[in-house]
Protein backbone atom coordinates (compact mmCIF):
# COMPACT_ATOMS: atom_id res chain seq x y z
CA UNK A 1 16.57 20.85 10.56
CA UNK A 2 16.69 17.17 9.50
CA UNK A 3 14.40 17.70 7.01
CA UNK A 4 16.03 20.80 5.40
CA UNK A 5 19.12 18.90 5.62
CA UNK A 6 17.65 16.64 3.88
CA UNK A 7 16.27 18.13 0.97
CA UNK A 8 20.25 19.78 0.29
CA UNK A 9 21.43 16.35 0.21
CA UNK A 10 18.49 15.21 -2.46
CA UNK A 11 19.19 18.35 -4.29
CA UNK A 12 22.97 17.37 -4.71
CA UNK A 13 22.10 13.90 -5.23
CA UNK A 14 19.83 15.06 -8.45
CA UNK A 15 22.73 16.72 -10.04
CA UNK A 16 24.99 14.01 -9.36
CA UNK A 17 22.21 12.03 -11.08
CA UNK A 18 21.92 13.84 -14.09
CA UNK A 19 25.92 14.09 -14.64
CA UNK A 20 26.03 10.02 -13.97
CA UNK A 21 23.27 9.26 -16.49
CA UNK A 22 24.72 11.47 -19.12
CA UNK A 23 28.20 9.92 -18.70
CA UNK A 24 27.18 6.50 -18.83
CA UNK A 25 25.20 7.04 -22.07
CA UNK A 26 28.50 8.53 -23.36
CA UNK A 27 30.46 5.49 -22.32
CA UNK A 28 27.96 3.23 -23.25
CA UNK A 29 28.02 4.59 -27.04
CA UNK A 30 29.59 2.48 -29.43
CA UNK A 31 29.69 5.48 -31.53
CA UNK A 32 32.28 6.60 -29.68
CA UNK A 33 35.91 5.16 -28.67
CA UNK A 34 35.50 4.14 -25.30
CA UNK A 35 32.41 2.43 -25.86
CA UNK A 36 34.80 -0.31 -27.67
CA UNK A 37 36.79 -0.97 -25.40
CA UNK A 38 36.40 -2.98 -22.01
CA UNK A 39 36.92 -0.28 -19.55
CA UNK A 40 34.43 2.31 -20.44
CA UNK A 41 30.89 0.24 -20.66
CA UNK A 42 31.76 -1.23 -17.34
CA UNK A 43 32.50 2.42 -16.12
CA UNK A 44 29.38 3.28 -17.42
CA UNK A 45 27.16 0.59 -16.12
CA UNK A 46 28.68 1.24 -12.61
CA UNK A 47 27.25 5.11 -13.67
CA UNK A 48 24.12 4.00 -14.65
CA UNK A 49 23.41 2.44 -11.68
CA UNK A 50 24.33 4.80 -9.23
CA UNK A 51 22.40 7.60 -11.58
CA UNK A 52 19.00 5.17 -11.11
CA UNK A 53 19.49 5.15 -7.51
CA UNK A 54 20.24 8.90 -7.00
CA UNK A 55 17.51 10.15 -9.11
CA UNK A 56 14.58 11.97 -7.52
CA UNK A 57 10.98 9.49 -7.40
CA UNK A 58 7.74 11.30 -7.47
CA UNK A 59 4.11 8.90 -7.18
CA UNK A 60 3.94 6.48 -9.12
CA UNK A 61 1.39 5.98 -11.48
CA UNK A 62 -0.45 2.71 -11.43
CA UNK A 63 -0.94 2.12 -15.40
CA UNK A 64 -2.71 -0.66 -15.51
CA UNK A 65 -3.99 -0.32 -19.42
CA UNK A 66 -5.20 -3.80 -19.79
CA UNK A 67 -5.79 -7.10 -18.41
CA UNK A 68 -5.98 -10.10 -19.96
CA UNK A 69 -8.91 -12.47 -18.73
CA UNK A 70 -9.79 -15.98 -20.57
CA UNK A 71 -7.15 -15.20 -23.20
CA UNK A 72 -8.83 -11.66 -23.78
CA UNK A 73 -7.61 -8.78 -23.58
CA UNK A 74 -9.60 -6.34 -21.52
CA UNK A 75 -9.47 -1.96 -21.53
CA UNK A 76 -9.33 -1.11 -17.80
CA UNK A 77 -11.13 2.26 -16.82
CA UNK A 78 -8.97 3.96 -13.42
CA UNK A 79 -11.48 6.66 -12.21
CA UNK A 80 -11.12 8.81 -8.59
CA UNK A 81 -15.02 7.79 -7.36
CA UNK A 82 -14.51 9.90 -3.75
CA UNK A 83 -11.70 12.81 -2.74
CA UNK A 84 -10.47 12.93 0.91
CA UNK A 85 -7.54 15.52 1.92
CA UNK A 86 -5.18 12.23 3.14
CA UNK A 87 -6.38 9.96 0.41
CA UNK A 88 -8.70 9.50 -2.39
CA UNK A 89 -10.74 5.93 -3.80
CA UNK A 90 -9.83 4.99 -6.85
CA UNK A 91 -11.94 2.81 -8.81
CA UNK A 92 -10.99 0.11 -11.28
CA UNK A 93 -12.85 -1.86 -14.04
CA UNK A 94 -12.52 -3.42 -17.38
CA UNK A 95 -14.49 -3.91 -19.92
CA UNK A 96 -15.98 -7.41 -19.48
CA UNK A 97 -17.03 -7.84 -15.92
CA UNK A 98 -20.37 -8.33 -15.52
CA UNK A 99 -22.59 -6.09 -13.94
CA UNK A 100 -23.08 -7.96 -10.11
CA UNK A 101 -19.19 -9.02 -10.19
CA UNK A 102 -17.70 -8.99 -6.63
CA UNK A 103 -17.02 -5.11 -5.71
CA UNK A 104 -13.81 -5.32 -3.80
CA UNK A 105 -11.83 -2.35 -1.63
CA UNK A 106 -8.74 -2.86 -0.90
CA UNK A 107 -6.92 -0.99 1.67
CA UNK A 108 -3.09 -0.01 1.07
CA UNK A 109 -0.51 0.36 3.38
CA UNK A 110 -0.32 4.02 4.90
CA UNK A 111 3.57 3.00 5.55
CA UNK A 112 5.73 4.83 3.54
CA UNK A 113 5.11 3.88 -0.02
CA UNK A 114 1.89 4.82 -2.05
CA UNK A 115 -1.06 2.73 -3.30
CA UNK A 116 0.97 1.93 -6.02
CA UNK A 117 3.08 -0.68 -4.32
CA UNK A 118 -0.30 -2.96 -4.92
CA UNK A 119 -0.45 -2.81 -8.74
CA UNK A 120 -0.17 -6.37 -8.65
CA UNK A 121 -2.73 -6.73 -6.33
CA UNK A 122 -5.11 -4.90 -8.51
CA UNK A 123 -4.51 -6.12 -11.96
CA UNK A 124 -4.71 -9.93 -10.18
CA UNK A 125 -8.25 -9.32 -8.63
CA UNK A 126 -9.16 -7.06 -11.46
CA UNK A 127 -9.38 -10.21 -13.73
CA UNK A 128 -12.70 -11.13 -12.18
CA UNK A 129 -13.74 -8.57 -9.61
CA UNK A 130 -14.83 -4.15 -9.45
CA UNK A 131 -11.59 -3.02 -7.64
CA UNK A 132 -11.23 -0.21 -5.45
CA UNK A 133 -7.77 0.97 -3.43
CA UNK A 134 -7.32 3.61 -1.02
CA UNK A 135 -4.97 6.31 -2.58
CA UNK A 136 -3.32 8.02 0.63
CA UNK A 137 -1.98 11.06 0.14
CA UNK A 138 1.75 12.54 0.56
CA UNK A 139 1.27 13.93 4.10
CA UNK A 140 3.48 16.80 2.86
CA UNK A 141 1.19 17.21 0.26
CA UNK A 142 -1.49 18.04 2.52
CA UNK A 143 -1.94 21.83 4.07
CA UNK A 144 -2.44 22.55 7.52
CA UNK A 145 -5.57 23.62 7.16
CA UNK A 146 -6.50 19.93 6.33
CA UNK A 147 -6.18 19.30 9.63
CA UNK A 148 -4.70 16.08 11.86
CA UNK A 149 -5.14 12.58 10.63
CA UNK A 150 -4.67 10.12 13.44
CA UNK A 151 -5.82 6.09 13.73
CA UNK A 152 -9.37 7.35 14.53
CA UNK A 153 -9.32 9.12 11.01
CA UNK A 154 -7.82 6.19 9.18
CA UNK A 155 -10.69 3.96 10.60
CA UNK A 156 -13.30 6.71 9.52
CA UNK A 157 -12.03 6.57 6.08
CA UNK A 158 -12.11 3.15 5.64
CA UNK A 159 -15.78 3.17 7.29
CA UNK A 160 -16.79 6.01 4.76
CA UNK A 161 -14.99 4.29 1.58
CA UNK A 162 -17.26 1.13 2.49
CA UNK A 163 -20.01 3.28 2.63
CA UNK A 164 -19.76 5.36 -0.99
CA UNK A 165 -18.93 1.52 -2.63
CA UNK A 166 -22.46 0.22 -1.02
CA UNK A 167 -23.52 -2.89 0.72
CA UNK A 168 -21.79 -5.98 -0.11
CA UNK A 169 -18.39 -4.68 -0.34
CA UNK A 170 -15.63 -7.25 0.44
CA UNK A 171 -12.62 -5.98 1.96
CA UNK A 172 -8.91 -6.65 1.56
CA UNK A 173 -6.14 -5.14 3.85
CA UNK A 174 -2.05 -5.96 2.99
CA UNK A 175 -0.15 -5.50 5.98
CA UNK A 176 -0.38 -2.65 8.20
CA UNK A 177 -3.86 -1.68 7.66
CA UNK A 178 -4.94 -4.89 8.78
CA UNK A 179 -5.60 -3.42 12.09
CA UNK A 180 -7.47 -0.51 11.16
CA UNK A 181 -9.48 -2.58 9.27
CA UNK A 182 -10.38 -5.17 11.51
CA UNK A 183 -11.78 -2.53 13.78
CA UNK A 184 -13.57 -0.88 11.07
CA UNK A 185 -15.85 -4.07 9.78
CA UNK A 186 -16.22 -4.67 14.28
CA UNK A 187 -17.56 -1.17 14.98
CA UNK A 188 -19.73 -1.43 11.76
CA UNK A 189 -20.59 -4.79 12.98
CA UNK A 190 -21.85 -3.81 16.35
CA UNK A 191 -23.83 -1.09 14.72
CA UNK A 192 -25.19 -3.52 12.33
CA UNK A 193 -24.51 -0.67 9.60
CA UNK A 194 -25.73 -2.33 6.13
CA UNK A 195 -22.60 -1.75 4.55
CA UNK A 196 -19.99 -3.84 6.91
CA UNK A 197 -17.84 -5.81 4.74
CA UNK A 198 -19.01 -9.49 3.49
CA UNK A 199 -15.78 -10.54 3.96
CA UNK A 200 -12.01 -9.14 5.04
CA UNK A 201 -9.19 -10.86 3.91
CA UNK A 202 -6.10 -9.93 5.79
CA UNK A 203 -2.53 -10.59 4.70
CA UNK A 204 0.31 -10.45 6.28
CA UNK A 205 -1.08 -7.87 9.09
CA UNK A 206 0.24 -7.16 12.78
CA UNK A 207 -2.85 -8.07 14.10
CA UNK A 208 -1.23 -9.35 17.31
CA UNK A 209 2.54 -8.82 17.50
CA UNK A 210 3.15 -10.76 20.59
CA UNK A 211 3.12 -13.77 17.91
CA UNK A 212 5.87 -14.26 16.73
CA UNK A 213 7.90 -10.50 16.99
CA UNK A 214 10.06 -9.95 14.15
CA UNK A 215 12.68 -7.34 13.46
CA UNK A 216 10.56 -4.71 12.80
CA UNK A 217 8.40 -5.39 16.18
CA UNK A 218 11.83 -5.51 17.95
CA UNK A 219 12.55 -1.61 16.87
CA UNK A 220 8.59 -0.71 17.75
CA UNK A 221 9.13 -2.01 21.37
CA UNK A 222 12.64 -0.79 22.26
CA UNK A 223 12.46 2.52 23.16
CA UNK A 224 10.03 4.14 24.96
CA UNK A 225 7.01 6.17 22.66
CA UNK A 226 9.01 10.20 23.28
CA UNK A 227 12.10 8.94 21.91
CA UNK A 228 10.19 8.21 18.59
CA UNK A 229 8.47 11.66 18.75
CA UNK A 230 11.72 13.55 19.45
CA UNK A 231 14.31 11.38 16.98
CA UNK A 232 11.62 10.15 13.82
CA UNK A 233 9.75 12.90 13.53
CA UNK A 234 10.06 15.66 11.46
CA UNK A 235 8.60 19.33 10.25
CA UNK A 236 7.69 19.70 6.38
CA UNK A 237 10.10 22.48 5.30
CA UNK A 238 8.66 25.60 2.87
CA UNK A 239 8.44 24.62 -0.61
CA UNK A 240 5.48 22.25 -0.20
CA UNK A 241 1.83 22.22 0.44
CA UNK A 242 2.30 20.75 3.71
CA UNK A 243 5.05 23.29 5.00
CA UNK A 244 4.74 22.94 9.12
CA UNK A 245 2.74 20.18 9.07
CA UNK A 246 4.93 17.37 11.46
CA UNK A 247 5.34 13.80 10.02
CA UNK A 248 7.47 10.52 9.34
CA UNK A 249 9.45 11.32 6.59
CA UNK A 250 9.30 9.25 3.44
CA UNK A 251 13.39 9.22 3.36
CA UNK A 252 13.70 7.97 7.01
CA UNK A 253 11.07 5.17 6.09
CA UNK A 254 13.31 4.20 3.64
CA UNK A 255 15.83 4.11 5.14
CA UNK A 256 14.30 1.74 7.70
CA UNK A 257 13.42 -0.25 4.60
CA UNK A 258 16.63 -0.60 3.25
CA UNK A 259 18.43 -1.30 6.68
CA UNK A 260 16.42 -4.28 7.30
CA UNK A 261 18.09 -6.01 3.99
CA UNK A 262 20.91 -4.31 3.57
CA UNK A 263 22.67 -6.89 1.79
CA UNK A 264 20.25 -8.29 -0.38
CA UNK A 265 19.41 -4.95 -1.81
CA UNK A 266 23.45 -4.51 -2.30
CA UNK A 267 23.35 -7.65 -4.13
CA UNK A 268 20.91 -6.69 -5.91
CA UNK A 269 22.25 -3.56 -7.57
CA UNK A 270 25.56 -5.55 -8.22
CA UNK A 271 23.45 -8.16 -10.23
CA UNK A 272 22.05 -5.21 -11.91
CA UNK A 273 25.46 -3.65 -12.56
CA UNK A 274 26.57 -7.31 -13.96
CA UNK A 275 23.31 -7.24 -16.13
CA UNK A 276 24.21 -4.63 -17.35
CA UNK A 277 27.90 -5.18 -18.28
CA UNK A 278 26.77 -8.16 -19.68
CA UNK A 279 24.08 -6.81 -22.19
CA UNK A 280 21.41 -8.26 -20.24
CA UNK A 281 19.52 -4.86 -20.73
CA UNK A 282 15.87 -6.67 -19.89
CA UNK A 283 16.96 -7.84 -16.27
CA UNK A 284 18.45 -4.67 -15.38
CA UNK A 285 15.37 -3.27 -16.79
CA UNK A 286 13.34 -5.74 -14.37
CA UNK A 287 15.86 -4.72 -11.30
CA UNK A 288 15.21 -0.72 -12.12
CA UNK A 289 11.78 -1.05 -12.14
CA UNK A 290 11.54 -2.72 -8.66
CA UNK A 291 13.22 0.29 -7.04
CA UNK A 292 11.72 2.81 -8.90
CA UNK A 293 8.82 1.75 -7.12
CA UNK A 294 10.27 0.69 -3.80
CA UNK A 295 11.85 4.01 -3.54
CA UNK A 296 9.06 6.01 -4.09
CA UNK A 297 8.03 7.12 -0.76
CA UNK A 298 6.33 9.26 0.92
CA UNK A 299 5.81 11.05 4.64
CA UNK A 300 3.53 10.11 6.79
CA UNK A 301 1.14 12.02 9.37
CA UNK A 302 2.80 12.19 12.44
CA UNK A 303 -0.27 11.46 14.49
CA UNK A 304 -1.20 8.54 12.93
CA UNK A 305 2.56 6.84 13.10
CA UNK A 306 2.84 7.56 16.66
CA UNK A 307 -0.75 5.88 17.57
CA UNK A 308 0.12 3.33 15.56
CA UNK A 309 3.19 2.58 17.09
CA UNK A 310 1.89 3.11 20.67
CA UNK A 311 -1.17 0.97 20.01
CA UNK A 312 -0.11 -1.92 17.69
CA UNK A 313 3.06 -2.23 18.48
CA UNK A 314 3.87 -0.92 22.40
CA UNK A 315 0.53 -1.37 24.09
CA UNK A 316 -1.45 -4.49 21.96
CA UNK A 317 -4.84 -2.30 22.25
CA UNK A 318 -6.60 -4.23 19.84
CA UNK A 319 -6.38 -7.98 20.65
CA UNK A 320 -6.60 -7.01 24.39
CA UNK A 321 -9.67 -5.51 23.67
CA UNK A 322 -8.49 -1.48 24.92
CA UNK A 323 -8.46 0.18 21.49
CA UNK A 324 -10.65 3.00 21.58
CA UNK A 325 -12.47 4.94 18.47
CA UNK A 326 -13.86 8.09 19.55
CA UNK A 327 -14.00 6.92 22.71
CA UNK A 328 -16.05 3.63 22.11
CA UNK A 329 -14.14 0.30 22.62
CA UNK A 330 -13.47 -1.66 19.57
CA UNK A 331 -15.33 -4.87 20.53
CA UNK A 332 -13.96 -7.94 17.51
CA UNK A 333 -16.56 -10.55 19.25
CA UNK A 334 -18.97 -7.90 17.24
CA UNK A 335 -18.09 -9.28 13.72
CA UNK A 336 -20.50 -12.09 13.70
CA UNK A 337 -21.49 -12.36 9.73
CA UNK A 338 -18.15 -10.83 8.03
CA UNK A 339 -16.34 -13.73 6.82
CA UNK A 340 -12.56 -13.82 7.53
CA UNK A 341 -9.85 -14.73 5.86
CA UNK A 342 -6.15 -14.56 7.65
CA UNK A 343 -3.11 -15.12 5.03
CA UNK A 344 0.19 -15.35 5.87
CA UNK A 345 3.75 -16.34 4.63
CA UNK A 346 6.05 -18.66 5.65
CA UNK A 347 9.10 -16.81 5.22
CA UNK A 348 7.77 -13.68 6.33
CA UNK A 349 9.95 -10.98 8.13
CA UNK A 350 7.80 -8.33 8.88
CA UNK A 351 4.63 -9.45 10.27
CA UNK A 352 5.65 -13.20 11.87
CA UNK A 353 3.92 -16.17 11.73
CA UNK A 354 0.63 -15.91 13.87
CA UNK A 355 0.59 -11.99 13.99
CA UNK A 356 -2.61 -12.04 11.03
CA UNK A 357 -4.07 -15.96 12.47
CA UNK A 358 -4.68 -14.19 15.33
CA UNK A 359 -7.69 -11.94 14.43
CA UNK A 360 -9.42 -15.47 13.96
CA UNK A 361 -9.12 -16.35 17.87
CA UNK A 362 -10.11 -12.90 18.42
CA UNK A 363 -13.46 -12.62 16.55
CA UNK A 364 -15.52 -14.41 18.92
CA UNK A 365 -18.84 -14.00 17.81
CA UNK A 366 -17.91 -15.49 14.24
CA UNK A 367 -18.64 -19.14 13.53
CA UNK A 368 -15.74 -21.12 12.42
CA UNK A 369 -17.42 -21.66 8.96
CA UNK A 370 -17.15 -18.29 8.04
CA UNK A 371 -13.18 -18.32 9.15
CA UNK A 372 -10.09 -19.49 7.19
CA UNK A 373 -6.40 -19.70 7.31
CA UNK A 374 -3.99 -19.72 4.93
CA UNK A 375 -0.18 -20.23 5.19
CA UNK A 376 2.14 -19.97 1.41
CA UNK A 377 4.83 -21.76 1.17
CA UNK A 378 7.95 -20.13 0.35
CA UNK A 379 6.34 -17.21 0.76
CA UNK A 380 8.19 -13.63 2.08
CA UNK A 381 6.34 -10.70 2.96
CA UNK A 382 5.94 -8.83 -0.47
CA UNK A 383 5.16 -12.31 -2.32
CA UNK A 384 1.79 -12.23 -0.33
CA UNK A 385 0.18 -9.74 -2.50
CA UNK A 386 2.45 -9.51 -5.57
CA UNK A 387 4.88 -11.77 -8.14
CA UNK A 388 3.73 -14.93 -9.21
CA UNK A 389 3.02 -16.84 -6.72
CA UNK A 390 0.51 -14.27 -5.49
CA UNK A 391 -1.03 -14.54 -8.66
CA UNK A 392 -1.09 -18.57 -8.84
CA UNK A 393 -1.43 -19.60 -5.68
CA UNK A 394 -3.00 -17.27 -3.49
CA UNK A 395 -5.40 -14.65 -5.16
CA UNK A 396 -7.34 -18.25 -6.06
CA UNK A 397 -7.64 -18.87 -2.83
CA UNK A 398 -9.19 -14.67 -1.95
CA UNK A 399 -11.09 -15.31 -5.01
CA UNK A 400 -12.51 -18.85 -4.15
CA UNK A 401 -13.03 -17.16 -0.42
CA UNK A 402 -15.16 -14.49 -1.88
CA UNK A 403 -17.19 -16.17 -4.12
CA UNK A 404 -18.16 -19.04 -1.68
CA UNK A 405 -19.01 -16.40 1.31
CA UNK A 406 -21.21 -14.26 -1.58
CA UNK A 407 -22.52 -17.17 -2.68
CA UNK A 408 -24.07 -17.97 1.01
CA UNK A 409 -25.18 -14.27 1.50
CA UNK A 410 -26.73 -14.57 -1.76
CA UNK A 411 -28.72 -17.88 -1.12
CA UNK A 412 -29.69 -16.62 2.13
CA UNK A 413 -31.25 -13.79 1.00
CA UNK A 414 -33.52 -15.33 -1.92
């Protein structure tokens, strides 16, 4: 029912959309009357705004054409190297890397918004290394007959993606899928499997969220795990792939998203409604661009939300040492030659201060050589692993991680 209600509201809203747009570009006209006079371009940017924020968002598409790399510029190649049903590797390369440069996976965020939220990410670490990103799929997108996909399945993909890229893979998780992750390179550890990461970087990931609970930890823990499956979770009406299939809706997500900073993201469509008054057609531009991509959601398997709620956020399975894969305890004093790297941000409201530095107490079998910290400055939650000072001041530090750690694997095998 929610979801059905749902899509009559987005259906509205898309009309509403398309009547907005046109009316602003009418008002907007200086062809015409009104677009002399004072009244109807601010009418019209008021339109145009609304019209960007009611219009329907599909995925993304990463478009990463070109890098630039020692005042170069370089074609990148985006090629699908391995299909799953919930998500697909994509592989990335330009034109100039050498043939042994650093093969890197990253894993996105199965939280709402696609792959695609990383772009930055990828055209950073591009510059110098293969990259590779887990695409997960629209759960909506994905029919029954699929099957479940559950925290079990997430680690199996990330254990199989590791696999297809080959041995010497380092591994970078952004947020959420830091846990998954972390258990992924221990249970390939303990099995001494030849293709456990060299590294894992972690940024920004609720590793342990007894450190430091934010906001968003606050929600996880308030109400008991049946209220979650009985208020947040929803049926995938007819009309898509996925029709039955239970999940997290994208538009609840979003909603979650939104609530969080309600008021910045209100002042941040009046800024781009003064841009736009104003002329200033390159920062609205800048502004629309943003949401276009922070709106673009999508739903997520219901199995896997609830785990992950139960077990990262209710329970603490993993740094307590009770989370289970297929029935074989995730042991992190396994990891013993996968070089870690915890990053977090100072001003960080969604995974706190400590959450990510913990997975460096927890590994006990690594030595402290092969273990680093880093804290930015100044630093919220989506500046970790895009915007500039991603790109200045910490991808040096991933890179300079990577290349010392491959440098030692490298010595020690010659």
């Amino acid at each position: 029912m929610l979801y059905t209600a749902y899509e009559l509201n987005r259906a509205l809203l898309t009309g509403a959309s398309a009547w907005a747009s046109t009316a602003a570009e009418f008002l907007n006209n200086k062809s015409t009357p009104l677009g002399y006079t004072g009244l109807g371009p601010v009418i019209g940017s008021a339109l145009d705004v609304f019209a960007h924020a009611a219009a329907p968002r599909g995925k993304p598409a990463f478009g990463i054409g070109t890098v630039r790399v020692d005042g170069a510029e370089r074609t990148v190649v985006e090629s699908i190297v391995a299909r799953r049903p919930f998500g697909n590797l994509i592989r990335f390369r330009h034109d100039g890397l050498p043939d042994k440069a650093p093969r890197m996976l990253i894993v996105a965020p199965m939280s709402g918004h696609y792959a695609t939220l990383l772009r930055g990410t990828v055209a950073r670490l591009i510059e110098r290394m293969e990259v590779y990103i887990t695409d997960w799929a629209d759960a909506k997108m994905v029919p029954l007959e699929a099957g479940s996909f559950d925290l079990d399945d997430y680690i199996d993909y990330v254990i199989d993606f590791l696999k297809h890229i080959g041995p010497g893979t380092h591994m970078l998780a952004v947020c959420q899928p830091s846990v998954p992750a972390l258990a992924a390179t221990a249970l390939m550890g303990a099995a001494r499997h030849p293709c456990r990461p060299a590294t894992l970087t972690m940024m920004g990931g609720p590793v342990d969220t007894r450190e430091a609970p934010t906001s968003v930890n606050d929600v996880a823990v308030s109400r008991p795990l049946p209220w979650f499956k009985q208020n947040v979770i929803a049926t995938v009406p007819l009309g898509y792939p996925g029709a039955g299939r239970r999940v997290y809706p994208g538009f609840l997500q979003l909603a979650g998203f939104l609530s969080m900073n309600l008021k910045t993201h209100l002042l941040s469509h009046y800024q781009m409604f003064r841009h736009l008054v104003e002329g200033d057609g390159e920062s609205a531009d800048a502004s629309k661009a943003f949401y276009d991509e922070y709106r673009s959601v999508c739903d997520m398997a219901a199995e896997f939300y609830l785990q992950s709620i139960e077990h990262v956020f209710q329970r603490h399975s993993l740094p307590k040492g009770e989370l289970e894969h297929r029935g074989t305890i995730v042991d992190l004093g396994a990891i013993t030659d996968t070089a870690i790297l915890a990053v977090e941000g100072e001003k960080d409201d969604i995974s706190g201060i400590g959450q990510t530095r913990a997975a460096l107490k927890l590994t006990t079998g690594l030595a402290e050589t092969r273990k680093q910290y880093l804290l930015a400055p100044e630093v919220g939650h989506y500046g970790i692993f895009n915007g500039s000072k991603w790109r200045n001041r910490i991808a040096p530090v991933v890179e300079q991680f990577v290349e010392t750690h491959r440098a030692r694997e490298l010595k020690a095998v010659a």
